[in-house]
N, C-alpha and C. Protein backbone atom coordinates (compact mmCIF):
# COMPACT_ATOMS: atom_id res chain seq x y z
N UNK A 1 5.42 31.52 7.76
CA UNK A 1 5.73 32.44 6.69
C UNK A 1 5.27 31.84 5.36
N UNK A 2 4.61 32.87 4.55
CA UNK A 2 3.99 32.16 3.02
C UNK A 2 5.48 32.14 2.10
N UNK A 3 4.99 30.77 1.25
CA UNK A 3 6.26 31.11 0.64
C UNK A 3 5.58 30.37 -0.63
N UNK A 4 5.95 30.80 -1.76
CA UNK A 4 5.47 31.21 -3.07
C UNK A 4 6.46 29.62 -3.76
N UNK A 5 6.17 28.84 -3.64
CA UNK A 5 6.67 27.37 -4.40
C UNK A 5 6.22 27.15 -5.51
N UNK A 6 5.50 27.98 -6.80
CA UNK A 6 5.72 27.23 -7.99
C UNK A 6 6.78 27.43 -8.48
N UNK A 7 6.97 26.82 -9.49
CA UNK A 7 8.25 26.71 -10.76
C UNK A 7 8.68 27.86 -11.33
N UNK A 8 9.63 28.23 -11.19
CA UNK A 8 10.22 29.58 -11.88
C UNK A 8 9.68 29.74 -13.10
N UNK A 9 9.91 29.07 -14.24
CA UNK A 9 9.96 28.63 -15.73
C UNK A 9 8.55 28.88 -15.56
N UNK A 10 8.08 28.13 -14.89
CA UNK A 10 6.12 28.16 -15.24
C UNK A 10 5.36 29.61 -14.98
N UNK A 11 5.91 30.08 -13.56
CA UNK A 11 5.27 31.18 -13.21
C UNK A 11 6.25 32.49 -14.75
N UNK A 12 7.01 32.24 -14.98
CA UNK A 12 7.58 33.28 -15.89
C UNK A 12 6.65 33.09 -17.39
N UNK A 13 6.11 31.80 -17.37
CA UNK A 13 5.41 31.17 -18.75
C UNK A 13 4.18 32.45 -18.38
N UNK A 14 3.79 31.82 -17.32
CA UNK A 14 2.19 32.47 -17.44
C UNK A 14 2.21 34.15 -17.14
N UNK A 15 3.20 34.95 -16.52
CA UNK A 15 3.32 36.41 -17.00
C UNK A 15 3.99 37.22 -17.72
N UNK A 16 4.74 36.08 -18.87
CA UNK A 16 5.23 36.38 -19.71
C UNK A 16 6.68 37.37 -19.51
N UNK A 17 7.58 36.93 -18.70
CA UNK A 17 8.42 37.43 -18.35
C UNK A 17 9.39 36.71 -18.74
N UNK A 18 10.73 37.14 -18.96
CA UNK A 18 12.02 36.17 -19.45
C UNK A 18 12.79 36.02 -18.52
N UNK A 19 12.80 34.60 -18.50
CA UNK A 19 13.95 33.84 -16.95
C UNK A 19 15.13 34.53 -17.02
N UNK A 20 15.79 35.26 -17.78
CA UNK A 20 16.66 36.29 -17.41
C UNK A 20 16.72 37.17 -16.68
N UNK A 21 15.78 38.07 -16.42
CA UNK A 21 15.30 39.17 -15.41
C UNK A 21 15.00 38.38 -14.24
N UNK A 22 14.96 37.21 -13.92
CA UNK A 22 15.27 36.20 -12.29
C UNK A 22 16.70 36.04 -12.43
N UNK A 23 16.94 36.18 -13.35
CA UNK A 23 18.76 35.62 -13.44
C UNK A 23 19.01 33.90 -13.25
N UNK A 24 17.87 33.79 -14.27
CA UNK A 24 17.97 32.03 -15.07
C UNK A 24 18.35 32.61 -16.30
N UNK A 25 19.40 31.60 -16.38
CA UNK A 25 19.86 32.02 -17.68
C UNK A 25 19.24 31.11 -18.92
N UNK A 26 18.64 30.22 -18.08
CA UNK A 26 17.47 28.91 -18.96
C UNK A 26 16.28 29.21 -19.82
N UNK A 27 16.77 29.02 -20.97
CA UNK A 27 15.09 29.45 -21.62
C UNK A 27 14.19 28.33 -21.93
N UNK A 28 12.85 28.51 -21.96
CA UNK A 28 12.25 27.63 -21.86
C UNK A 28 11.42 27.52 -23.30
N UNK A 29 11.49 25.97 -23.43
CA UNK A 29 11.08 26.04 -25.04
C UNK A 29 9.75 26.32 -25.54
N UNK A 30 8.90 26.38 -24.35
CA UNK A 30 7.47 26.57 -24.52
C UNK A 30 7.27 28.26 -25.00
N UNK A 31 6.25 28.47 -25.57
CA UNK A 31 5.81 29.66 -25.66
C UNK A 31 5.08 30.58 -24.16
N UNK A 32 4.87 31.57 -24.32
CA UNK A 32 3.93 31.93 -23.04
C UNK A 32 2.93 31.96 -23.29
N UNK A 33 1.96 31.42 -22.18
CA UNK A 33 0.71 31.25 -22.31
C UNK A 33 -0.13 32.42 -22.94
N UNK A 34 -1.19 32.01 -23.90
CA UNK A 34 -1.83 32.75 -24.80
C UNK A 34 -3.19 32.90 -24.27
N UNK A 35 -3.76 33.45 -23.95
CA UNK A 35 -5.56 33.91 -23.79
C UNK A 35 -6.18 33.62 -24.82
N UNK A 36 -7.71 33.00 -24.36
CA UNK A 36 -8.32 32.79 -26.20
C UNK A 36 -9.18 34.11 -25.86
N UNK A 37 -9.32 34.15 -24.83
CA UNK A 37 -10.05 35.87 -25.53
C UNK A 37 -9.75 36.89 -24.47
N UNK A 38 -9.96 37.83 -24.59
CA UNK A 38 -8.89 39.46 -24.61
C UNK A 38 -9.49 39.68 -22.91
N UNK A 39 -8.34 40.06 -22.60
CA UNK A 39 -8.27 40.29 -20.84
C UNK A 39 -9.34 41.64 -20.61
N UNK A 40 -9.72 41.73 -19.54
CA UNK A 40 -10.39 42.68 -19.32
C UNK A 40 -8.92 43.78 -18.48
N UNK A 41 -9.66 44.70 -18.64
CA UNK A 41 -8.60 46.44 -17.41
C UNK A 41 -8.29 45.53 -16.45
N UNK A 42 -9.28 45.30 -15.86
CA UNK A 42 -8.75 44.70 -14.33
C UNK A 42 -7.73 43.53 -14.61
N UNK A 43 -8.08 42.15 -15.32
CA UNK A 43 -7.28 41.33 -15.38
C UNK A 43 -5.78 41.68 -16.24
N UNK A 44 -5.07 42.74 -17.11
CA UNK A 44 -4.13 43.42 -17.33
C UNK A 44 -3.82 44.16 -16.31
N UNK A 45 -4.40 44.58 -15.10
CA UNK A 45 -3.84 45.54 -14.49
C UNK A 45 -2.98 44.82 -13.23
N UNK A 46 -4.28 43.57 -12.78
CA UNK A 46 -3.72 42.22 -12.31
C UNK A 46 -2.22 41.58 -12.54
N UNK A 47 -2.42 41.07 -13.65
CA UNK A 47 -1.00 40.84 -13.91
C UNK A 47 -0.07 41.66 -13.81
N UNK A 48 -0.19 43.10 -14.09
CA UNK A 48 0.98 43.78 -14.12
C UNK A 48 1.91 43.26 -12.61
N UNK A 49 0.57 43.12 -11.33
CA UNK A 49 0.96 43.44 -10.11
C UNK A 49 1.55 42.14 -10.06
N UNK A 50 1.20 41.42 -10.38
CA UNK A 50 1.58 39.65 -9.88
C UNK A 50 2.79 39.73 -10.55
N UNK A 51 3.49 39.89 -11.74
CA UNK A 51 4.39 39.99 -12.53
C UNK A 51 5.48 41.17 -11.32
N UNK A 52 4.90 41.96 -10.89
CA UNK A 52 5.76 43.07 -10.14
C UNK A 52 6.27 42.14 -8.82
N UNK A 53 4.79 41.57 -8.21
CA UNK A 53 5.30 40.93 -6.53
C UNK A 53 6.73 39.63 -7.09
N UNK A 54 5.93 38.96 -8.55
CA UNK A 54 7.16 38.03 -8.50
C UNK A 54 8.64 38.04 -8.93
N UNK A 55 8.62 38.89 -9.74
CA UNK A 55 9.87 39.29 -10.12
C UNK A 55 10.93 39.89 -8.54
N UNK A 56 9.95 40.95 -7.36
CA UNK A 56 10.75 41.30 -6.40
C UNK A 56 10.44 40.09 -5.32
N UNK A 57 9.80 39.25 -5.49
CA UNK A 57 9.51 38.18 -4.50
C UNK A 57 9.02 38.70 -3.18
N UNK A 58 7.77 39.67 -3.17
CA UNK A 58 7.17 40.31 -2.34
C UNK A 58 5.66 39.39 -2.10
N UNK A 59 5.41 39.18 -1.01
CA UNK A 59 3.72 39.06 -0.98
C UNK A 59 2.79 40.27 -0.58
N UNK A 60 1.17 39.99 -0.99
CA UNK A 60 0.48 40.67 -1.87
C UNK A 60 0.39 41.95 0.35
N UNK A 61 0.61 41.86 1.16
CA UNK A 61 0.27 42.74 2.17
C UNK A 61 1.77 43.74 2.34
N UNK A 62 2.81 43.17 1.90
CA UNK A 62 4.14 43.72 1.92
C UNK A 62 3.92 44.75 1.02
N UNK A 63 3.60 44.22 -0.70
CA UNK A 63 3.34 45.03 -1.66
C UNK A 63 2.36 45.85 -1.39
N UNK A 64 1.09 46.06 -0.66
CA UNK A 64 0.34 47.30 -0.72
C UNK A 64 1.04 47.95 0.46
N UNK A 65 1.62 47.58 1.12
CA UNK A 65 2.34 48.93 2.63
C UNK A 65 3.19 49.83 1.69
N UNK A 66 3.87 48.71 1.15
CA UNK A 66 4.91 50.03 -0.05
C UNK A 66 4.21 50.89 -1.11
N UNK A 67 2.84 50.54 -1.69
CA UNK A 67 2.32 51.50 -2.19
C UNK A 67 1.58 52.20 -1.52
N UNK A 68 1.36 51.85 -0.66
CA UNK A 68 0.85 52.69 0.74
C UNK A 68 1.93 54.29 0.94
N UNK A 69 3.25 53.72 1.12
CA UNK A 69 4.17 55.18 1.32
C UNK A 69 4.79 55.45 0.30
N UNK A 70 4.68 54.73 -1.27
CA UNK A 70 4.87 55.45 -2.48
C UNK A 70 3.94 56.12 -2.66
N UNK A 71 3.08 56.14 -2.06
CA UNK A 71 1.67 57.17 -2.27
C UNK A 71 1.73 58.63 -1.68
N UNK A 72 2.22 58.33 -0.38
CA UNK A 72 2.90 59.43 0.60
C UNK A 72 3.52 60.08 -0.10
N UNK A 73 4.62 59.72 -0.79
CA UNK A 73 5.81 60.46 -0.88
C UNK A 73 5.47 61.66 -1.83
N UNK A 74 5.87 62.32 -1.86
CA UNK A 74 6.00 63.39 -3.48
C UNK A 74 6.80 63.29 -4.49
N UNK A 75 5.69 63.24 -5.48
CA UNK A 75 6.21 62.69 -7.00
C UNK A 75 5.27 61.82 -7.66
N UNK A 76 5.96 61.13 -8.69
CA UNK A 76 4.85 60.08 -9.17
C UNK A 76 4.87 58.90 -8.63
N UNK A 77 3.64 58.44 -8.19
CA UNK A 77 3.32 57.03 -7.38
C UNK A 77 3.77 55.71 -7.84
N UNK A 78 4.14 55.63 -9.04
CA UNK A 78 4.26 54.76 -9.47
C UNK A 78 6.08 54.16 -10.03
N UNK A 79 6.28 55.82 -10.07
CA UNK A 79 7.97 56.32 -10.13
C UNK A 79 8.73 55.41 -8.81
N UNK A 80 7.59 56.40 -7.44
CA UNK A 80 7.83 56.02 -6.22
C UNK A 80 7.95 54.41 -5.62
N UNK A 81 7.04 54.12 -6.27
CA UNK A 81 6.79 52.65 -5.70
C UNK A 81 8.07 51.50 -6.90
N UNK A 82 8.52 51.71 -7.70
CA UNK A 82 9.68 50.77 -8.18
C UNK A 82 10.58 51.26 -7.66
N UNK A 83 10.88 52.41 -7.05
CA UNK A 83 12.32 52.69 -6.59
C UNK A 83 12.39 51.92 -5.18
N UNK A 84 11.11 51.80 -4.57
CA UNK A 84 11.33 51.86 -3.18
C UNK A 84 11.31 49.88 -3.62
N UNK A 85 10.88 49.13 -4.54
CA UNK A 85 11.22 47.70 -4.83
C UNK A 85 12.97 47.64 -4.48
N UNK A 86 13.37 48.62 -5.74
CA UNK A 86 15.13 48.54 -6.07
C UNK A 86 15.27 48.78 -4.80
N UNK A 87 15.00 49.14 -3.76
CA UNK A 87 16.33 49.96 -2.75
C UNK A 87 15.94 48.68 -1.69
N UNK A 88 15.13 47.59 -1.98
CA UNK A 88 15.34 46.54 -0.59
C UNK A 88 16.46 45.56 -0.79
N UNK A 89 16.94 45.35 0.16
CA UNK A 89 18.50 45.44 0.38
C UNK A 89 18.56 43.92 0.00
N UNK A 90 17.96 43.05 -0.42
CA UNK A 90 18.14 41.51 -1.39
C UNK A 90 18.26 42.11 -2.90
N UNK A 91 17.38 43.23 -3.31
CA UNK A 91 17.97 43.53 -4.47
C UNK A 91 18.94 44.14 -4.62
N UNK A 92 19.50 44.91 -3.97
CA UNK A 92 20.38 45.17 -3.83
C UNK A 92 22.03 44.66 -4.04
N UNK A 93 21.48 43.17 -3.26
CA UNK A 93 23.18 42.26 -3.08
C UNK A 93 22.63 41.82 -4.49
N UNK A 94 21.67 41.50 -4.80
CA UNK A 94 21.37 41.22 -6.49
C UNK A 94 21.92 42.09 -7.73
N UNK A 95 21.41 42.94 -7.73
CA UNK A 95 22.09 44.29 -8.25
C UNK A 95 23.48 44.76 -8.56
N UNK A 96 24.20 43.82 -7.17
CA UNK A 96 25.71 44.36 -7.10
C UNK A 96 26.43 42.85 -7.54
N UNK A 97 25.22 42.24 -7.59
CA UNK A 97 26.16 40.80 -8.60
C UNK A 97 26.51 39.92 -7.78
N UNK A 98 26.68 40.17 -6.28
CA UNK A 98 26.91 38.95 -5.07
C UNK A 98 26.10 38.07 -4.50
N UNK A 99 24.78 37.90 -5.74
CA UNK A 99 24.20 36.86 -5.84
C UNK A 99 23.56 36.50 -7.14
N UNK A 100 23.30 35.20 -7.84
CA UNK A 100 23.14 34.87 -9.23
C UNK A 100 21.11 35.40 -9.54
N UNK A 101 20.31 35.38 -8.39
CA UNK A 101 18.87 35.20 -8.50
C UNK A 101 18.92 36.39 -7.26
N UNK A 102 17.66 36.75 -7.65
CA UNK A 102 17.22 37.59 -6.27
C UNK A 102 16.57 36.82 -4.95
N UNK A 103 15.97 35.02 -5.38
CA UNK A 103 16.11 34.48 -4.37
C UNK A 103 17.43 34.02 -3.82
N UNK A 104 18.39 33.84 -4.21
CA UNK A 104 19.63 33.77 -3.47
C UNK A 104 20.17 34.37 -2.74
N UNK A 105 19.63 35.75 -3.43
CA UNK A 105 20.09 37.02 -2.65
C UNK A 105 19.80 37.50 -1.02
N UNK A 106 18.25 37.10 -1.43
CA UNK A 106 17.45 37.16 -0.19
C UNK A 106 18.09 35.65 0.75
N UNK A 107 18.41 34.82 0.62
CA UNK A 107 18.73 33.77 1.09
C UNK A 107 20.12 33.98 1.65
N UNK A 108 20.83 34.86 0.79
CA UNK A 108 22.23 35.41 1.60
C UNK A 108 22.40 36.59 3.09
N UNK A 109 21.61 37.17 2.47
CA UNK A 109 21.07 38.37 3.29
C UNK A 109 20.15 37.55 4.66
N UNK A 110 19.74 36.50 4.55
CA UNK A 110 18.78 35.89 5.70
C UNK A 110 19.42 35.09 6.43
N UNK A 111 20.95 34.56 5.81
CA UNK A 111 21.52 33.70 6.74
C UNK A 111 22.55 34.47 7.45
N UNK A 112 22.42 36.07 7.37
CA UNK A 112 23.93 36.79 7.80
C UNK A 112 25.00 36.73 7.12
N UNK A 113 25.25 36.95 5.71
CA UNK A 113 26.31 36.89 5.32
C UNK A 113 26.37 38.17 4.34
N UNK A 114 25.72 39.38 4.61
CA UNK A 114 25.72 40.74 3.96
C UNK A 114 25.75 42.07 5.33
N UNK A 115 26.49 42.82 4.89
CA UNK A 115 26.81 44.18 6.03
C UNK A 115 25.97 45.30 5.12
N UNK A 116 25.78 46.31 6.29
CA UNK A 116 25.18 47.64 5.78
C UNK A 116 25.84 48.33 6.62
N UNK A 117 26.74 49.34 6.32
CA UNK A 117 27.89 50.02 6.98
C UNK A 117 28.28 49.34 8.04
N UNK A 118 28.68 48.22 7.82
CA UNK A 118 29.60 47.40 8.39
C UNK A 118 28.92 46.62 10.00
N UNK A 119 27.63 46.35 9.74
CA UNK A 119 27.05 46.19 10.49
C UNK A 119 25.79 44.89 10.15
N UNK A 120 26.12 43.64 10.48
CA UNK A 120 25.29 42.94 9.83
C UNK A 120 23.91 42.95 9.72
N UNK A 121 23.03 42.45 8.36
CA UNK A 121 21.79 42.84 8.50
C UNK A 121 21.08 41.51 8.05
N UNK A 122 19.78 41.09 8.26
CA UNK A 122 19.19 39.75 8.23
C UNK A 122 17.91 40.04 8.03
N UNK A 123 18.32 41.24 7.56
CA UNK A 123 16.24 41.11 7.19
C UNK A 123 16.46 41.92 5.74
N UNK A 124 15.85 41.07 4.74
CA UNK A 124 15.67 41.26 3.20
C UNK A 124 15.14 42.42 2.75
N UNK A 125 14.22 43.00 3.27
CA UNK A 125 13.34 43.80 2.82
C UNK A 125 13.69 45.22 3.24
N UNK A 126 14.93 45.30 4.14
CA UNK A 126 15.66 46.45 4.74
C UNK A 126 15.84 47.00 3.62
N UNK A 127 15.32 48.35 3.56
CA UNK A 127 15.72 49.27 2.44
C UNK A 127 17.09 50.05 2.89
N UNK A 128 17.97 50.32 1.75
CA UNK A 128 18.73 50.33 1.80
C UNK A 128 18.81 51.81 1.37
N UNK A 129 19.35 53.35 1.85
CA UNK A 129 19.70 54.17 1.77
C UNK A 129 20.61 55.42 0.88
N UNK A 130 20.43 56.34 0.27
CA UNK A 130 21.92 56.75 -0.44
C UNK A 130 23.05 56.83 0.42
N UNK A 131 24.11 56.53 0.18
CA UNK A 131 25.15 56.84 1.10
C UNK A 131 25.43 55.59 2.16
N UNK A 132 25.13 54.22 1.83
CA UNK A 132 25.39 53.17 2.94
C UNK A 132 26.22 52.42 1.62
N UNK A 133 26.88 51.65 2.47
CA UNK A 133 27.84 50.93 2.62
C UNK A 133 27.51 49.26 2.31
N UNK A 134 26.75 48.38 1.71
CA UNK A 134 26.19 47.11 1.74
C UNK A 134 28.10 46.19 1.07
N UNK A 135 27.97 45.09 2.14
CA UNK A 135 29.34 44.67 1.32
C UNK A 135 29.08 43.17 1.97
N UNK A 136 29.61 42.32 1.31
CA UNK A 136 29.65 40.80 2.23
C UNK A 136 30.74 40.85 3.35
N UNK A 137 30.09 40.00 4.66
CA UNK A 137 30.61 39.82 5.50
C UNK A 137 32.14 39.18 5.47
N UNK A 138 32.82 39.49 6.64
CA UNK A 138 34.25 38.45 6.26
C UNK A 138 34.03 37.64 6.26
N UNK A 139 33.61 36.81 7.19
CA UNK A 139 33.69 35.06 7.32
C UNK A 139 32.51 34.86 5.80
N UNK A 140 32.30 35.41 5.05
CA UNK A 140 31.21 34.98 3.78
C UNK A 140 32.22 35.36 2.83
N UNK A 141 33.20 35.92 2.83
CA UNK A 141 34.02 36.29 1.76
C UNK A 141 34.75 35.14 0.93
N UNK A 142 34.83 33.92 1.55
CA UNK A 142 35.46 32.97 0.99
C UNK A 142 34.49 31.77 0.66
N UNK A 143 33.09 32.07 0.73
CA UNK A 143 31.77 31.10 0.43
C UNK A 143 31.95 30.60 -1.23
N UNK A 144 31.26 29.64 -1.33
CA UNK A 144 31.38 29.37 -2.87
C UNK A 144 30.48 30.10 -3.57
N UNK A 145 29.32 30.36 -2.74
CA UNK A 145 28.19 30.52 -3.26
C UNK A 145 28.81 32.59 -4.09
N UNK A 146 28.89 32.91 -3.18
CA UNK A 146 29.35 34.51 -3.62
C UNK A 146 30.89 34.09 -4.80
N UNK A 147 31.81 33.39 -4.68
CA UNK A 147 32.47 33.53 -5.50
C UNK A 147 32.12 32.89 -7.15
N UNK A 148 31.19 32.09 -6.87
CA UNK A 148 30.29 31.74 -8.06
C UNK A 148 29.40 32.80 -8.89
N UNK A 149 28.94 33.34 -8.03
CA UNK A 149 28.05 34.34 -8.01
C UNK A 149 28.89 35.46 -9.12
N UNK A 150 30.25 36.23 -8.56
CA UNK A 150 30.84 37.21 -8.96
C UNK A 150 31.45 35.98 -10.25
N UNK A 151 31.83 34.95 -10.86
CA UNK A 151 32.37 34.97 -11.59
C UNK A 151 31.20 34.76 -12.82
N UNK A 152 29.75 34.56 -12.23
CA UNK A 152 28.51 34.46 -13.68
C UNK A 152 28.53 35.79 -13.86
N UNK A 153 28.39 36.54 -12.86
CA UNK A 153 27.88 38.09 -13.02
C UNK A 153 28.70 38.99 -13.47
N UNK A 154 30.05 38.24 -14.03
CA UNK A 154 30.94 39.45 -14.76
C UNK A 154 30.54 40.45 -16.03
N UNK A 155 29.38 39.71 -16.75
CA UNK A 155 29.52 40.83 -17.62
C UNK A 155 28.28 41.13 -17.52
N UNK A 156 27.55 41.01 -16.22
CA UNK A 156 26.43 41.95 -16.00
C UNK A 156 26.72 43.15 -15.53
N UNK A 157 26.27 44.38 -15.98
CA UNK A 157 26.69 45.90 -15.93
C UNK A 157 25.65 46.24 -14.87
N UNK A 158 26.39 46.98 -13.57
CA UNK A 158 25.62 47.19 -12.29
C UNK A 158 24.99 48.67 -12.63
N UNK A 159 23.85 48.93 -12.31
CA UNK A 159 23.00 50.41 -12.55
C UNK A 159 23.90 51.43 -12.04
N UNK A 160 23.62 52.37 -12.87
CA UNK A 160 24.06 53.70 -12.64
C UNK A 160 23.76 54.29 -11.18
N UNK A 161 23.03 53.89 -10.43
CA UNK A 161 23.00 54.31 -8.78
C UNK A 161 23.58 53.37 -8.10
N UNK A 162 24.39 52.45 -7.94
CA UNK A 162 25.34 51.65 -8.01
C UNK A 162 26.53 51.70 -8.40
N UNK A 163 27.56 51.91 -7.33
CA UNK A 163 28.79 51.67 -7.06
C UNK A 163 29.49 50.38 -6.55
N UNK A 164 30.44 49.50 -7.15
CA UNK A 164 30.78 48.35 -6.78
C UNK A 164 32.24 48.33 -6.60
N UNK A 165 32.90 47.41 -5.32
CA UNK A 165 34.43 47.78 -5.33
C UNK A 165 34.55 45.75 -5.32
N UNK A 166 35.20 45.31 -6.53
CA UNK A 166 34.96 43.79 -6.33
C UNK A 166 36.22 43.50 -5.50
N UNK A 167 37.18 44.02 -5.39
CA UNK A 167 38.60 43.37 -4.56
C UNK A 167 38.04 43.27 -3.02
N UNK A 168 36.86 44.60 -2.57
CA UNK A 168 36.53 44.20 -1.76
C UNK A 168 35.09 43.83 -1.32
N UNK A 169 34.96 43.35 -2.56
CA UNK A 169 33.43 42.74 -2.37
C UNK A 169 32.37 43.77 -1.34
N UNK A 170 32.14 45.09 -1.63
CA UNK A 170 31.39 46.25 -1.21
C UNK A 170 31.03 47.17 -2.33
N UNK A 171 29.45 47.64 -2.24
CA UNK A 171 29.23 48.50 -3.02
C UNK A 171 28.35 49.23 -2.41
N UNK A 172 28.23 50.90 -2.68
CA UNK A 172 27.92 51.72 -2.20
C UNK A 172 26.53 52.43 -2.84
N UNK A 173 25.38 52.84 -2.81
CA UNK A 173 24.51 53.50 -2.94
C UNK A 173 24.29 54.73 -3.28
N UNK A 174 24.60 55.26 -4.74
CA UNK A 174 24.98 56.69 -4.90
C UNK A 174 23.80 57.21 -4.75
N UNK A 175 22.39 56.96 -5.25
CA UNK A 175 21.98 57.90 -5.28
C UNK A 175 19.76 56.84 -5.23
N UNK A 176 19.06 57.18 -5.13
CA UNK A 176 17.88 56.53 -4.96
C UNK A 176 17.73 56.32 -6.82
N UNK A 177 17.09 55.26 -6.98
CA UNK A 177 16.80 54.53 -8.84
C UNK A 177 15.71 55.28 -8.98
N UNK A 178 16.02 56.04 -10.07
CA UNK A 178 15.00 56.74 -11.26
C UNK A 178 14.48 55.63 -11.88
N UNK A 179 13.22 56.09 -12.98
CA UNK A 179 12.27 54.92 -13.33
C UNK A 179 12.95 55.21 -14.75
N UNK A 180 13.81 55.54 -15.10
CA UNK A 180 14.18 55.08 -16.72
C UNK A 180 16.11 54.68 -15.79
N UNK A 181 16.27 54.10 -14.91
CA UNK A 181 17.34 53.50 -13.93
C UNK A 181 16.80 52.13 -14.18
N UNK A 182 15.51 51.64 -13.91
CA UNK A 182 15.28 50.44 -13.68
C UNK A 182 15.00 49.91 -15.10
N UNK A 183 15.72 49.08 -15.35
CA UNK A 183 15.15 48.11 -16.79
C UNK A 183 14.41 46.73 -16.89
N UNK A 184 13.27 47.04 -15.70
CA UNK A 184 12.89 45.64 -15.81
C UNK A 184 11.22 46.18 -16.49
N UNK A 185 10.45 45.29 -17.95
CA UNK A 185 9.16 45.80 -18.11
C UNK A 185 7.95 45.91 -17.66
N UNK A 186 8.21 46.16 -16.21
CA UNK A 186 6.63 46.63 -15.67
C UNK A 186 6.10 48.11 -15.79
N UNK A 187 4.67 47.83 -16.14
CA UNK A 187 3.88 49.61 -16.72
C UNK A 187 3.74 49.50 -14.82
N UNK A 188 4.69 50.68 -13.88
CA UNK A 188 3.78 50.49 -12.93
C UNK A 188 2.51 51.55 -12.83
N UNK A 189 2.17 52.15 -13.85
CA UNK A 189 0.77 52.96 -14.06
C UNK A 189 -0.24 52.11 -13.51
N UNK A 190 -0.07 51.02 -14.31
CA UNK A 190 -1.41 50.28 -14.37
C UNK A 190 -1.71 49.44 -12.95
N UNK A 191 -0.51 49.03 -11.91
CA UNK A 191 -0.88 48.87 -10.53
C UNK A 191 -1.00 50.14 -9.59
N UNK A 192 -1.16 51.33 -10.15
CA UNK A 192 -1.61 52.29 -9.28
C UNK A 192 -3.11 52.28 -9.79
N UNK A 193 -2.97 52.24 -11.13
CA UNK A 193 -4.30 52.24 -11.09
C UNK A 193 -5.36 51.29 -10.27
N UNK A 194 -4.94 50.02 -10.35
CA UNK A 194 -5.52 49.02 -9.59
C UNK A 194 -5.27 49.34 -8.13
N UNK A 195 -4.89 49.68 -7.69
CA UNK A 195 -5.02 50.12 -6.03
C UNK A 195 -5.75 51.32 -5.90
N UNK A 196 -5.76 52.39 -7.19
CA UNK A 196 -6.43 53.42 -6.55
C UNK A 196 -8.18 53.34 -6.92
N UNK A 197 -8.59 52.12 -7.13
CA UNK A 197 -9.68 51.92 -7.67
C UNK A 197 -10.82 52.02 -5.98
């Protein structure tokens, strides 16, 4: 399995993203890297995508299947393709605050310690449904890692398609994420454009 080992801080330097939206709360004193001369379409359209795979911690054959059936779907392609990011079920336990990073998340979700209507699930990328049930397992209910988790993430405010019950560590899926739902700054115009080239 590929697995993406540079430095958080560095890879956030060079696409200009803020270690907050990973849920580092660390800022880094450097500036972000500057171009001495002006990107071309393609290399802006580039980054948009690399900035998109890293922020959801997708690699580059995962990311075109999903714009593959955000393409399918009806509506806008690009609408389509961030919702269907939000609804995989590591962002998800991210989302609902029962993990500090979305790699943790995915790391919780991979060792068995997250349910989807009460039914354990171990694969990250499981999209997750309106109307299911995602909650931590019992025997995970008393982990450090999740009770750490819920006491950084208190005054992070969970999205409006997001329902959370913390006494019992479960939250529910109201409804699929609209693209003014998601607040993270990717144009995804500009990676449709680059795929539909």
């Amino acid at each position: 399995m590929a697995v993406d080992r540079t430095p958080v801080l560095k890879r956030c330097r060079q696409l200009g993203i803020d270690p907050v939206v990973m849920g580092i709360n660390k800022t880094s004193n450097r500036e972000p890297q500057r171009r001495r001369r002006q990107q071309s379409e393609y290399g802006v359209q580039l980054k948009e995508k690399q900035k998109a795979k890293f922020i959801y911690g997708v690699l580059e054959d995962q990311f075109h299947k999903y714009y593959d059936l955000a393409k399918k779907r009806p509506g806008i392609t690009g609408d389509n393709l961030m919702s269907i990011l939000e609804c995989r079920l590591d962002n998800v336990v991210f989302r609902l605050g029962f993990a500090r990073t979305r790699k943790e998340a995915r790391q919780m979700v991979t060792h068995g310690h997250i349910c989807v209507n009460g039914r354990r699930v171990d694969i990250p990328s499981f999209r997750v449904r309106p109307g299911e049930l995602v909650s931590v397992a019992p025997k995970a209910k008393e982990l450090l890692v999740v009770k750490s988790a819920l006491v950084s993430n208190e005054r992070v405010q969970v999205p409006a398609w997001l329902e959370i019950d913390i006494e019992k560590l479960q939250g529910s899926v109201l409804s699929l994420p609209t693209r003014d739902q998601i607040d993270l700054d990717i144009n995804e115009q500009l990676i449709v454009e680059l795929y539909s080239k």
